[in-house]
PDB file of N, CA and C in Angstrom:
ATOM      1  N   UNK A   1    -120.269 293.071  27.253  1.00  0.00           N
ATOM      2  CA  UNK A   1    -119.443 292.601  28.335  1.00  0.00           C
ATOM      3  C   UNK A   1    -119.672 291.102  28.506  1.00  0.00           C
ATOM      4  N   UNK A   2    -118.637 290.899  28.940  1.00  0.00           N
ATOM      5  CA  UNK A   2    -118.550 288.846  28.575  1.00  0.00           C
ATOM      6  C   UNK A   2    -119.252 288.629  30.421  1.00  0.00           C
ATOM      7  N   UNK A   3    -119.883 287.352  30.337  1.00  0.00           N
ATOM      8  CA  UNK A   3    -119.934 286.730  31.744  1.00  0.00           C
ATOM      9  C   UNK A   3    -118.956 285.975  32.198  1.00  0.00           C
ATOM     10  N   UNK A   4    -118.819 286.029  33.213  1.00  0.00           N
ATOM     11  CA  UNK A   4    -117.323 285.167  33.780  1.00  0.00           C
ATOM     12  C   UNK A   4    -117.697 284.297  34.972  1.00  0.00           C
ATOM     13  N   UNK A   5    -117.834 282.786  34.665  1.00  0.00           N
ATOM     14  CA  UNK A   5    -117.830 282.042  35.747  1.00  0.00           C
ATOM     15  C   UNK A   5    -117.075 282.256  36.844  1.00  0.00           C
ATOM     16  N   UNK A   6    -117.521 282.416  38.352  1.00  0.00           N
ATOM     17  CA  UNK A   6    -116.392 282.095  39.345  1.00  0.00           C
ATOM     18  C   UNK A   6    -115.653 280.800  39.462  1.00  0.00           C
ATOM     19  N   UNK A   7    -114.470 281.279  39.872  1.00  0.00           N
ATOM     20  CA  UNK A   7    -113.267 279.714  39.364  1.00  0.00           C
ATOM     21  C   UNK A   7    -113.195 279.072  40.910  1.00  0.00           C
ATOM     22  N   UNK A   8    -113.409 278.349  41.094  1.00  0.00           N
ATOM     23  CA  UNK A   8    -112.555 277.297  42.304  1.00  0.00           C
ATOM     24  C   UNK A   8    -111.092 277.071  41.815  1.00  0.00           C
ATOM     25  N   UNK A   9    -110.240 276.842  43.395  1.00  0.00           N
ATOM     26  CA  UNK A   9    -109.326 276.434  43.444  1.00  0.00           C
ATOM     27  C   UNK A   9    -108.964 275.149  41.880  1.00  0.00           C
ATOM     28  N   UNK A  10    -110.345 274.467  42.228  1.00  0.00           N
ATOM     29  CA  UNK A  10    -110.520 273.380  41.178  1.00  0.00           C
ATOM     30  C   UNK A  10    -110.130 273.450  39.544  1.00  0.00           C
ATOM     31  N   UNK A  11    -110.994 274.503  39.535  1.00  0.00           N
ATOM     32  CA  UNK A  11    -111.591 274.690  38.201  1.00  0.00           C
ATOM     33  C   UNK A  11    -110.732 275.725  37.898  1.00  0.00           C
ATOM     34  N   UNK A  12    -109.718 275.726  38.529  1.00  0.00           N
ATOM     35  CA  UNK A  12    -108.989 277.454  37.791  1.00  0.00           C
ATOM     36  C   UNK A  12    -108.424 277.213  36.363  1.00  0.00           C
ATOM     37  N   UNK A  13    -108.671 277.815  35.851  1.00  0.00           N
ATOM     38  CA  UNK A  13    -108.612 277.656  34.158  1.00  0.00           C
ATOM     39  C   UNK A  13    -107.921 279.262  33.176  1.00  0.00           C
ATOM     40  N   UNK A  14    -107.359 279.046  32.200  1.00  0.00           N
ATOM     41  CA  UNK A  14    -107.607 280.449  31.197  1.00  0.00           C
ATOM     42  C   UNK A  14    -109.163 280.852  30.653  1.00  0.00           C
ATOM     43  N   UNK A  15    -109.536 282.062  30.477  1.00  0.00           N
ATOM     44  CA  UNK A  15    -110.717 282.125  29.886  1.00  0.00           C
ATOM     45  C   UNK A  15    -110.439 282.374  28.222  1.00  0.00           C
ATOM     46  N   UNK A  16    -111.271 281.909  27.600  1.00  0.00           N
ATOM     47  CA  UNK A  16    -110.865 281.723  26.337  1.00  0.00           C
ATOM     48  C   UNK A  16    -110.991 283.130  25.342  1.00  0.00           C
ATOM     49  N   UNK A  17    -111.040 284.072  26.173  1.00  0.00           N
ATOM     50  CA  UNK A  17    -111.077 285.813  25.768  1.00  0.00           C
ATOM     51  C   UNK A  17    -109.610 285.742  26.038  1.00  0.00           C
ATOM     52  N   UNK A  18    -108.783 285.222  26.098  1.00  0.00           N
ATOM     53  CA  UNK A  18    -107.227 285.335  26.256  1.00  0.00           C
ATOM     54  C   UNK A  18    -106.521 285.203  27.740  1.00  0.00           C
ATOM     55  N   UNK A  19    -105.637 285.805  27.758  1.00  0.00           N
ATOM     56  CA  UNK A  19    -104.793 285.196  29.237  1.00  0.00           C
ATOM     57  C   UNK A  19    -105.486 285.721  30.169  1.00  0.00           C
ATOM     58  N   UNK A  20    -106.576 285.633  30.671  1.00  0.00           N
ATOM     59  CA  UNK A  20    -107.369 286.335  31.711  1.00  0.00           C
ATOM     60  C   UNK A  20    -107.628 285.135  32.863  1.00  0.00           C
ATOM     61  N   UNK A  21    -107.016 285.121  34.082  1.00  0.00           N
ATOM     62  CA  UNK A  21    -106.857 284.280  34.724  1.00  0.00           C
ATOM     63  C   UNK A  21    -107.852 284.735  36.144  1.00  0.00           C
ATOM     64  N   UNK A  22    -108.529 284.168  36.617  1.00  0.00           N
ATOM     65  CA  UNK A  22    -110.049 284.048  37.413  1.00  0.00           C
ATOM     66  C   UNK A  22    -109.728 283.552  38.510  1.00  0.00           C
ATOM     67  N   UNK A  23    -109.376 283.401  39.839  1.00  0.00           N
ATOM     68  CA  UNK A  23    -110.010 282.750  40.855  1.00  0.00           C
ATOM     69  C   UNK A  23    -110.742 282.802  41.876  1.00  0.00           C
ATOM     70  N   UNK A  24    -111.269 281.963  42.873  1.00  0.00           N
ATOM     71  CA  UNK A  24    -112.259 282.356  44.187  1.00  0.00           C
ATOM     72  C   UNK A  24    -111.383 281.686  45.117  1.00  0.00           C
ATOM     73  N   UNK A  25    -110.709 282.836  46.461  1.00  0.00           N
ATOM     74  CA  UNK A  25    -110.087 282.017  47.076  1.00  0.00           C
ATOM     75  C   UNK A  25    -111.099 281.040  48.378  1.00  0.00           C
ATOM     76  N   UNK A  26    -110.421 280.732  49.346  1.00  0.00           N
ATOM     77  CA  UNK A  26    -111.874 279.773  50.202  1.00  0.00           C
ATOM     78  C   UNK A  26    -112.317 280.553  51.090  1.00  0.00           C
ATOM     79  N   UNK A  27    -112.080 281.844  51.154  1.00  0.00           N
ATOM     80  CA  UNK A  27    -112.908 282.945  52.108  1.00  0.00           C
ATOM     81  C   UNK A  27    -113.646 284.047  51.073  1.00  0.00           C
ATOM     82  N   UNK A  28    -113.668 283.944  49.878  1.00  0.00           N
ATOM     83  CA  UNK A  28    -114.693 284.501  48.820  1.00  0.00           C
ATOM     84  C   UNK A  28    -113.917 285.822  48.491  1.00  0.00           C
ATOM     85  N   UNK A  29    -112.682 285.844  48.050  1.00  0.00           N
ATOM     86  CA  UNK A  29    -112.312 286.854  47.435  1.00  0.00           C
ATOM     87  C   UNK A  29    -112.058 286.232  46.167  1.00  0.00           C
ATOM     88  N   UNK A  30    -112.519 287.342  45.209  1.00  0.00           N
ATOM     89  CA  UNK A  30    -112.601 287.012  43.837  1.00  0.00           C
ATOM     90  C   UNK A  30    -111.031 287.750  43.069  1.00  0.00           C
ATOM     91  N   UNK A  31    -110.148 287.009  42.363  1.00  0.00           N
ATOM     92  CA  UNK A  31    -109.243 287.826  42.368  1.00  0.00           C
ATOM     93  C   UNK A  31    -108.757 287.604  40.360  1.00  0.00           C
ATOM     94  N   UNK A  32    -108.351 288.791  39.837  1.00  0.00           N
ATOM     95  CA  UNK A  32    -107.733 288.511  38.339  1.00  0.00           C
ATOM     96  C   UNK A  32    -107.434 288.854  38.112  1.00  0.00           C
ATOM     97  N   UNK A  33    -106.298 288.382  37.258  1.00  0.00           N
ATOM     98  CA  UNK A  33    -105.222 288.666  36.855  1.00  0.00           C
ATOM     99  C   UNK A  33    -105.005 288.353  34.860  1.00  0.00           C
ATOM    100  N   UNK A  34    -103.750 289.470  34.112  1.00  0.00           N
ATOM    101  CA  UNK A  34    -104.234 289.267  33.019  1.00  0.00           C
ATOM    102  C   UNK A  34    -102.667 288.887  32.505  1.00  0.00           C
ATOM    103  N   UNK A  35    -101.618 288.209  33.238  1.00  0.00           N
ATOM    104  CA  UNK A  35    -100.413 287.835  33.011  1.00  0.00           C
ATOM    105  C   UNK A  35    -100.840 286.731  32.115  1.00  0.00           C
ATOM    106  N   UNK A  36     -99.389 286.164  31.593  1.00  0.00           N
ATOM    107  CA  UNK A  36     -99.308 285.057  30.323  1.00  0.00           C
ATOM    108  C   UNK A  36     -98.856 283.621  30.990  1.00  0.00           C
ATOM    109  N   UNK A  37     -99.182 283.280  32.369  1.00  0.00           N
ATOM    110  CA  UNK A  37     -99.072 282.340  32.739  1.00  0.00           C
ATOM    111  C   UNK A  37     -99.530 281.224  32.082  1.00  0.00           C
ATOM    112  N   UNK A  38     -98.728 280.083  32.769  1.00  0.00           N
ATOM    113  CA  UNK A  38     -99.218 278.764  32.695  1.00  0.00           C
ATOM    114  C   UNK A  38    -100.050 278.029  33.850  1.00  0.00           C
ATOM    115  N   UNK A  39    -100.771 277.286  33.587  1.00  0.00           N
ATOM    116  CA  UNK A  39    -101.910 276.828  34.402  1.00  0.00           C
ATOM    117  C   UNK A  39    -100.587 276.687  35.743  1.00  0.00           C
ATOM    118  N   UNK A  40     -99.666 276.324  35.727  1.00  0.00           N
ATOM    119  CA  UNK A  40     -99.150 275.755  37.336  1.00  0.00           C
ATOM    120  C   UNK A  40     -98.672 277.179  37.879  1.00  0.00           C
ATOM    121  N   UNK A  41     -98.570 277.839  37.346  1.00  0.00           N
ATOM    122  CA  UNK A  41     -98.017 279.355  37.377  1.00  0.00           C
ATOM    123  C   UNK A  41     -98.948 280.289  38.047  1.00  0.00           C
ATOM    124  N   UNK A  42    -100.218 280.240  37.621  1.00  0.00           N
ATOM    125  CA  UNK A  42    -101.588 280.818  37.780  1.00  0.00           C
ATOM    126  C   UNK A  42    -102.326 279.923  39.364  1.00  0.00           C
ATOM    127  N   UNK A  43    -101.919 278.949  39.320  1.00  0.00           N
ATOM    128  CA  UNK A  43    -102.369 277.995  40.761  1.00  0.00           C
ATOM    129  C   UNK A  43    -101.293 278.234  41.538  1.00  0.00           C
ATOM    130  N   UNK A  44    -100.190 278.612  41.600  1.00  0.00           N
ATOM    131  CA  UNK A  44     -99.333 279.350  42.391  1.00  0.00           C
ATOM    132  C   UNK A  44     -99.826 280.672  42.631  1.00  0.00           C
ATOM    133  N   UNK A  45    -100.053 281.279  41.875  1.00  0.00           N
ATOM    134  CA  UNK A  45    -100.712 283.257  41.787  1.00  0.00           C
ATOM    135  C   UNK A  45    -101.600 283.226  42.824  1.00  0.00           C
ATOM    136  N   UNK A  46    -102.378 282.271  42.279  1.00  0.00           N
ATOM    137  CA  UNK A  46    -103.768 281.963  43.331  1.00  0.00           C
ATOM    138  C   UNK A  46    -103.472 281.588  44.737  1.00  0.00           C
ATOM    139  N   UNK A  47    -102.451 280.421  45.011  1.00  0.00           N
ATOM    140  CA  UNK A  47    -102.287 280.579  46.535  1.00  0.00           C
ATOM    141  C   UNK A  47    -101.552 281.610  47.124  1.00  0.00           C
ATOM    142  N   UNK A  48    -100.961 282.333  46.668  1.00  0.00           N
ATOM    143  CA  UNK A  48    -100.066 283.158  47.472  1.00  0.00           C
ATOM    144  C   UNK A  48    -101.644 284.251  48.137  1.00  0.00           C
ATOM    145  N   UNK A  49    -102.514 284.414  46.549  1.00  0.00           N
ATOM    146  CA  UNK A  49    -103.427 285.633  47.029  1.00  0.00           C
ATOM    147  C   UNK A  49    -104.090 285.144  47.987  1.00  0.00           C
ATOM    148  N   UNK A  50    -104.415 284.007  48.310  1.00  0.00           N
ATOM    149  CA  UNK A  50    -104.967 282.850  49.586  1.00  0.00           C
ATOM    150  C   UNK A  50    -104.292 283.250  50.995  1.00  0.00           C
ATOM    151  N   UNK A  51    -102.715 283.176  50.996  1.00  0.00           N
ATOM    152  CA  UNK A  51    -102.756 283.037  51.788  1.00  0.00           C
ATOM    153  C   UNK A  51    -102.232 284.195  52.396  1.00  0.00           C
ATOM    154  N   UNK A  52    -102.252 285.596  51.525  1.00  0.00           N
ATOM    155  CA  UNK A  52    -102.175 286.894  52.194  1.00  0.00           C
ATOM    156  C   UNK A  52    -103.321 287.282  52.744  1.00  0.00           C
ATOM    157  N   UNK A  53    -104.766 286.796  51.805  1.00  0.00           N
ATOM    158  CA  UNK A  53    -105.944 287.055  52.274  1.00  0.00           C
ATOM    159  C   UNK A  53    -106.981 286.516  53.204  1.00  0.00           C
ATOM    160  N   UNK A  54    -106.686 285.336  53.476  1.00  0.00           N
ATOM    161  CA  UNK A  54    -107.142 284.232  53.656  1.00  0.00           C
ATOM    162  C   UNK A  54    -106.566 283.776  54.896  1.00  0.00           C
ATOM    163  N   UNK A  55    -106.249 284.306  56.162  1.00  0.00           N
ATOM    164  CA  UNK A  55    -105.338 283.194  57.168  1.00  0.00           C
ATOM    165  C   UNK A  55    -105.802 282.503  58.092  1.00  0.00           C
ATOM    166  N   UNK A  56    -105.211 281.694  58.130  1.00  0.00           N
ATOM    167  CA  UNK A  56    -105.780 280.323  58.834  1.00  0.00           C
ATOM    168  C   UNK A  56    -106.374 280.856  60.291  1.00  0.00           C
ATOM    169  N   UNK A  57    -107.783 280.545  60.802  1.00  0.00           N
ATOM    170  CA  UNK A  57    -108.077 281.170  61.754  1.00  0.00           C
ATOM    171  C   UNK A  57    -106.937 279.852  62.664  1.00  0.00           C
ATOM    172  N   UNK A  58    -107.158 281.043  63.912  1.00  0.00           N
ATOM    173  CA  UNK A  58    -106.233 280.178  65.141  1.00  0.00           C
ATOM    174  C   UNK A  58    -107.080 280.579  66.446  1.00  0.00           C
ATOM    175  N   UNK A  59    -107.196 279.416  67.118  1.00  0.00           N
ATOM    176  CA  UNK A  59    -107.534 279.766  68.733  1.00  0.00           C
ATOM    177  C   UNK A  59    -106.546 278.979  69.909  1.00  0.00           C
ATOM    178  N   UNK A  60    -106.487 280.178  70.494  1.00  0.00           N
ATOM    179  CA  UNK A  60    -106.004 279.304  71.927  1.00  0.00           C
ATOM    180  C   UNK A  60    -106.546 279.798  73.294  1.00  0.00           C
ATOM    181  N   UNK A  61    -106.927 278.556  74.058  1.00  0.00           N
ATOM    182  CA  UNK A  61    -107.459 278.582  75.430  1.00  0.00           C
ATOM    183  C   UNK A  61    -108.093 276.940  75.303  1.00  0.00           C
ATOM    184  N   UNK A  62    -109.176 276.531  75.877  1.00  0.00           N
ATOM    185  CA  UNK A  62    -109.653 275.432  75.956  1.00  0.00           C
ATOM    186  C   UNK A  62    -110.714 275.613  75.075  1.00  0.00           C
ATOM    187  N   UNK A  63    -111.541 274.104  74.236  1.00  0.00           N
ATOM    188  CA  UNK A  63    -111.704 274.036  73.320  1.00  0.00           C
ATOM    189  C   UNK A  63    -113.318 273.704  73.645  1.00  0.00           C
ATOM    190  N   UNK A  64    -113.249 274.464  75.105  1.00  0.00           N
ATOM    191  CA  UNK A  64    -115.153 273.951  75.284  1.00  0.00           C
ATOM    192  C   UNK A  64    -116.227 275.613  74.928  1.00  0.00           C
ATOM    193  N   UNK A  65    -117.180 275.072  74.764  1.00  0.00           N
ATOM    194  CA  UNK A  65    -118.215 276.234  74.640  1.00  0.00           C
ATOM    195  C   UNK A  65    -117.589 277.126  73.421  1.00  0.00           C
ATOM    196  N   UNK A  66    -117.404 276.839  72.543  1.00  0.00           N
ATOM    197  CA  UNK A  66    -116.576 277.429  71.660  1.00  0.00           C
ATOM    198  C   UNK A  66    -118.128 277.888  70.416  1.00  0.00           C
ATOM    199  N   UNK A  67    -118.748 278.656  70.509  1.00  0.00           N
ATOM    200  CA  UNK A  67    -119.734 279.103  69.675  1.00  0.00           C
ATOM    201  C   UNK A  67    -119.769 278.977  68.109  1.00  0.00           C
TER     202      UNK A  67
END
């Protein structure tokens, strides 16, 4: 079994075992995919899984004592 670096947004890359596409979104879901994308294709893949998984925290009230 191969080792597989975790990918940043950054570093998202093909792995050179073939179209096996890697990323870490910014709340630590690890996600892959084995489509024939292209790198801008695959950084699209990656944000969408971002931002189903991933949503922007939100607060509302006043912004004191906020833990």
């Amino acid at each position: 079994m191969k080792k597989f670096k975790k990918l940043s947004k950054e570093e998202l890359k093909t792995v050179k075992a073939g179209q096996v596409w890697i990323a870490e979104t910014r709340c630590g879901i690890t996600a892959t995919t084995t489509q024939d994308w292209t790198p801008q294709q695959a950084s699209e893949w990656r944000d969408r899984v971002e931002a189903i998984n991933c949503p922007t925290p939100t607060h509302s009230g006043p912004s004191q004592n906020l833990a």
